[in-house]
Protein backbone atom coordinates (compact mmCIF):
# COMPACT_ATOMS: atom_id res chain seq x y z
CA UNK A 1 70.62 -22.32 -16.70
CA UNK A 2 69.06 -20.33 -13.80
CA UNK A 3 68.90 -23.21 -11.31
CA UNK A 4 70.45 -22.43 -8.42
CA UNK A 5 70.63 -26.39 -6.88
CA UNK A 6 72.99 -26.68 -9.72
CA UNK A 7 74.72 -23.27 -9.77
CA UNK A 8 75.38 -24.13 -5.93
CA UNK A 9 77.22 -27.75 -7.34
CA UNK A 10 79.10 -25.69 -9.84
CA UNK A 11 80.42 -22.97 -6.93
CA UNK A 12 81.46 -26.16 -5.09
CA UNK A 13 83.12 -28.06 -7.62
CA UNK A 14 84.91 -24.51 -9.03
CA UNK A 15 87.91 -25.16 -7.09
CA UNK A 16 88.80 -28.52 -8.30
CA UNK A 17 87.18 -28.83 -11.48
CA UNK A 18 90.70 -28.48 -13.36
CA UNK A 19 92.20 -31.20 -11.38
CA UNK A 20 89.10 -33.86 -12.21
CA UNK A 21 89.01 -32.83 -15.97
CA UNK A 22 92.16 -31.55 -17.18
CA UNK A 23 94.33 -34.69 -18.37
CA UNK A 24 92.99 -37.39 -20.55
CA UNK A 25 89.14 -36.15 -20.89
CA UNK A 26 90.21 -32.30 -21.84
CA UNK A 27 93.03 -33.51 -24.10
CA UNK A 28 91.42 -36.02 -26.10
CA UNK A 29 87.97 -33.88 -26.52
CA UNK A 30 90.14 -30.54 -27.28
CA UNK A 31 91.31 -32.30 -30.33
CA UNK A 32 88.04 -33.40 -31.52
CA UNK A 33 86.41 -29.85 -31.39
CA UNK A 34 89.58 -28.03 -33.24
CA UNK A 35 88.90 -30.34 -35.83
CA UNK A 36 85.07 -29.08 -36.20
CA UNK A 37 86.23 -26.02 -35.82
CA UNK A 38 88.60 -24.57 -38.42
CA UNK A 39 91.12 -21.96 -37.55
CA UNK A 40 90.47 -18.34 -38.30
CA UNK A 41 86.64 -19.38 -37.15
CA UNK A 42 84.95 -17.91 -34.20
CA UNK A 43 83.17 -19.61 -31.11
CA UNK A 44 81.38 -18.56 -27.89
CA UNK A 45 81.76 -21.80 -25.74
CA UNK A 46 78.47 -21.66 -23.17
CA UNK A 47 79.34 -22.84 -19.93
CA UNK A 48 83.16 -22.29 -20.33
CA UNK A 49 83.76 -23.35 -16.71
CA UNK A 50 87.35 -22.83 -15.75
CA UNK A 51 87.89 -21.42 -19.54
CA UNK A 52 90.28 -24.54 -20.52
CA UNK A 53 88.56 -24.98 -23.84
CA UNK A 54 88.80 -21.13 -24.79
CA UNK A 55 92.43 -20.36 -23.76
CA UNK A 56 93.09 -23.85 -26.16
CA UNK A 57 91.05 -22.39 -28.96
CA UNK A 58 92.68 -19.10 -28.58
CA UNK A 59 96.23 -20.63 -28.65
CA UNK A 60 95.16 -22.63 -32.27
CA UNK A 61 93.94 -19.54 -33.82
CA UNK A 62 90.76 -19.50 -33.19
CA UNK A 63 88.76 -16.60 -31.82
CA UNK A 64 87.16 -17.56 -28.59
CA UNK A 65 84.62 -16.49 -25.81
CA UNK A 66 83.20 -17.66 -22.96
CA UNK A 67 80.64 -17.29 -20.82
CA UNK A 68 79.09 -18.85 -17.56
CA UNK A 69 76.69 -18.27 -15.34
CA UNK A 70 78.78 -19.09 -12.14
CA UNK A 71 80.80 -16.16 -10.96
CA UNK A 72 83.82 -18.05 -9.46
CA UNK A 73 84.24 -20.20 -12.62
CA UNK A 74 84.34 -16.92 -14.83
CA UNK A 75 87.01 -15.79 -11.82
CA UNK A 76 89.22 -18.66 -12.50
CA UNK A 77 88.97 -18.50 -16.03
CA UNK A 78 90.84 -14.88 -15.55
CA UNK A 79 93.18 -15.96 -13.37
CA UNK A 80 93.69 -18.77 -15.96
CA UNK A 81 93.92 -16.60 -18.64
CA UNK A 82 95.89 -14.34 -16.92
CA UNK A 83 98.41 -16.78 -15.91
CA UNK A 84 98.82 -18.07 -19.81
CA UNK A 85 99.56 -14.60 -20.57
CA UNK A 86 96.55 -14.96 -22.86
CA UNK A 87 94.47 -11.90 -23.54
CA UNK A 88 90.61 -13.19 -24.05
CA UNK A 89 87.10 -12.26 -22.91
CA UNK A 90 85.47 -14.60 -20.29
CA UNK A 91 81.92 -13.33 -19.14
CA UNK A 92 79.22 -13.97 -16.42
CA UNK A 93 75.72 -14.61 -18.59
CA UNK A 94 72.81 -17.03 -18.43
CA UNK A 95 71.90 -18.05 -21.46
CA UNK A 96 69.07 -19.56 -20.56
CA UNK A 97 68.03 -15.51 -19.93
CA UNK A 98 70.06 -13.46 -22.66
CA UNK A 99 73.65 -13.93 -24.31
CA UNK A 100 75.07 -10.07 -24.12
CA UNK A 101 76.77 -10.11 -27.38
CA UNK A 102 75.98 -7.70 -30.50
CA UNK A 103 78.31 -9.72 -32.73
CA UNK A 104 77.91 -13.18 -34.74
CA UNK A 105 79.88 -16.18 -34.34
CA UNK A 106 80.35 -18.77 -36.88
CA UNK A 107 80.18 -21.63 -33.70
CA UNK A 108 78.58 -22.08 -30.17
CA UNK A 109 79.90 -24.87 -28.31
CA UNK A 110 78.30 -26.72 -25.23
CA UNK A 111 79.97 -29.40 -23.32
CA UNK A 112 79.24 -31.34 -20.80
CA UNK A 113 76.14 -28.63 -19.58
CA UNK A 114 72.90 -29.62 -22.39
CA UNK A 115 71.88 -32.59 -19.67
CA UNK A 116 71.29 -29.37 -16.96
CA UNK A 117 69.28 -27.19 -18.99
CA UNK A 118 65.75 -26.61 -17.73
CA UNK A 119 64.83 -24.67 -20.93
CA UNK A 120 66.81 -25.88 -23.56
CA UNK A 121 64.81 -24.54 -26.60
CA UNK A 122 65.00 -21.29 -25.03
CA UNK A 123 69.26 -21.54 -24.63
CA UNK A 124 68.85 -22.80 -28.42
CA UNK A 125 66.91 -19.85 -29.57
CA UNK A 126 69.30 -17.42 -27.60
CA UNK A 127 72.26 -19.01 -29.10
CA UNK A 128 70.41 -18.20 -32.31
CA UNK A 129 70.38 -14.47 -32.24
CA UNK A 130 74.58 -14.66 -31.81
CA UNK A 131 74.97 -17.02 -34.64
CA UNK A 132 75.85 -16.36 -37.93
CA UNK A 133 73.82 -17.27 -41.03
CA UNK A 134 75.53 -20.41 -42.02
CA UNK A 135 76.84 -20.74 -38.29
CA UNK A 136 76.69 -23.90 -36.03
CA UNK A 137 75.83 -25.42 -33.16
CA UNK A 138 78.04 -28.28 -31.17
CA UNK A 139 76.74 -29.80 -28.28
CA UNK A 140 78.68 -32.67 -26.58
CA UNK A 141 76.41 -34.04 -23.65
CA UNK A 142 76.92 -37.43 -21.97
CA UNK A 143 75.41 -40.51 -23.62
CA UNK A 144 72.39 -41.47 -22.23
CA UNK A 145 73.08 -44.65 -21.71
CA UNK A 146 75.76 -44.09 -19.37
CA UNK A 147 73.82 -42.17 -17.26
CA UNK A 148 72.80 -45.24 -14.77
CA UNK A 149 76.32 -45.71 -14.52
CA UNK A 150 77.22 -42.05 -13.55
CA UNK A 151 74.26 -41.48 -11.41
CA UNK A 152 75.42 -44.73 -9.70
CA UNK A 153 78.76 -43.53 -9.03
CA UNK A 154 78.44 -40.17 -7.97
CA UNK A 155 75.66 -40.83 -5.66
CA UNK A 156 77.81 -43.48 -3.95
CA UNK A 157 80.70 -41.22 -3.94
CA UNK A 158 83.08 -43.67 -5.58
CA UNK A 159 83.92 -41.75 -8.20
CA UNK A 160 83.18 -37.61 -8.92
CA UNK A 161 82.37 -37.82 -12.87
CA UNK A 162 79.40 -35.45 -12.89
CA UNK A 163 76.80 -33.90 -10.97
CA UNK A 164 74.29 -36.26 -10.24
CA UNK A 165 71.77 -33.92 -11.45
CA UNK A 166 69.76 -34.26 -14.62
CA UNK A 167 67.13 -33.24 -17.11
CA UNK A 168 67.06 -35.67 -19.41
CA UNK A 169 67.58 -33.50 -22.89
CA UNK A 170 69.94 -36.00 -24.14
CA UNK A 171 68.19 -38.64 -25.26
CA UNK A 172 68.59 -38.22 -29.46
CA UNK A 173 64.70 -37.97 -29.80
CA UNK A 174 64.83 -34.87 -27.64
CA UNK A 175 67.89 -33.08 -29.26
CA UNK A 176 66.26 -33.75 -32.42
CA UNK A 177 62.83 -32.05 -31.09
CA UNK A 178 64.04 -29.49 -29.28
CA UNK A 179 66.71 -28.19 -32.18
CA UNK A 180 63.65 -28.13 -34.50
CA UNK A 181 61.57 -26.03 -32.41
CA UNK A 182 64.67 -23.39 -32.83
CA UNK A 183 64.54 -23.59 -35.99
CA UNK A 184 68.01 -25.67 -36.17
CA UNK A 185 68.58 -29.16 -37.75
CA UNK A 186 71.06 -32.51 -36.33
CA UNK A 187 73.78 -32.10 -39.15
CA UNK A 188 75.92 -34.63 -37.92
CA UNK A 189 75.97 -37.07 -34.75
CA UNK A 190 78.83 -39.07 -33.06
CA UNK A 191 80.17 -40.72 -29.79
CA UNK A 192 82.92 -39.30 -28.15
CA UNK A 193 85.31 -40.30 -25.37
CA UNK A 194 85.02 -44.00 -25.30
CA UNK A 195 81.11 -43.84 -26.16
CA UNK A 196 80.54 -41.97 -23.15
CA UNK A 197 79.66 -38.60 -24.74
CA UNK A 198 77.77 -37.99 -27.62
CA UNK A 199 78.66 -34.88 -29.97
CA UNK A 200 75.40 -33.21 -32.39
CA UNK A 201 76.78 -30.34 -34.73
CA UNK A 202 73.07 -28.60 -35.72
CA UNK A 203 72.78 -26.26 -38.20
CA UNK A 204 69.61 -23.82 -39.20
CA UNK A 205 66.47 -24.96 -41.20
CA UNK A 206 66.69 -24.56 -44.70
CA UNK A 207 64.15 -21.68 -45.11
């Protein structure tokens, strides 16, 4: 995710992102990822942000990572962590470049980041090299039909939902191709959050 326009919105939004995303949105989503993710499993969330979804993970038995590519979001994510009392491993990593990791995980989880990936095949295929044989994928990325909406309401300041700042990898067609040329498959697709989100669990290719 090496763009720097959008590590720059990141930075900004580092501060505040708890307050705009903690209640309803982090609460309702939490509980639909525990659920695709069964305790005792292990997960590297990319693009952890403010490490919300890890520290949750971690506190439901589930052994959790994170890593981002902004250095003041990892930051927070310690002082989050430390302030849980919560002992867990938040790094700074691109993973559009290289994921740092010599162990497997039976889950990578993306949310709210797949629309802002300039080389998502390439973040696919990285993800690849951490994941276990029968490991998985999740990817919850904004529906693309709500995207006029969004872009509408961010630009005009109205309303601070997302960065008003896309690739367009979320339309299905495009999941669908770029998983394949990873060598992954869509296993499962459904809306999230009010049919604003859209969740794909991919696993590998049958060989």
């Amino acid at each position: 995710m090496g763009n720097e326009k959008y590590k720059k919105i990141i930075d900004k939004q580092s501060e505040i992102y708890d307050r705009k995303r903690v209640e309803d949105y982090f609460l309702r989503t939490s509980k639909v990822f525990k659920k695709l993710i069964p305790q005792g499993k292990s997960v590297i969330e990319i693009g952890s942000g403010t490490g919300l979804y890890v520290l949750d993970f971690i506190k439901h038995n589930r052994d959790a990572i994170g890593i981002d590519y902004s250095q003041k979001m990892v930051d927070i994510s310690k002082r989050n962590a430390k302030k849980e009392k919560i002992n867990c491993k938040f790094i700074l990593a691109d993973a559009e470049k290289k994921l740092p990791f010599k162990r497997k995980f039976d889950f990578a989880l993306l949310i709210g980041n797949w629309e802002y990936f300039e080389k998502p095949v390439k973040v696919l295929e990285n993800i690849s090299q951490i994941l276990n044989k029968d490991g998985k994928i999740i990817i919850s990325t904004l529906n693309i039909f709500s995207w006029p909406l969004i872009f509408f309401l961010e630009i005009t300041k109205i309303k601070k939902l997302s960065p008003a700042f896309w690739h367009f990898n979320s339309i299905p067609s495009r999941v669908k191709r770029y998983a394949k040329k990873a060598g992954f498959v869509i296993e499962e697709s459904f809306f999230n959050y009010f049919f604003i989100d859209k969740v794909y669990m991919l696993k590998r290719k049958l060989q």
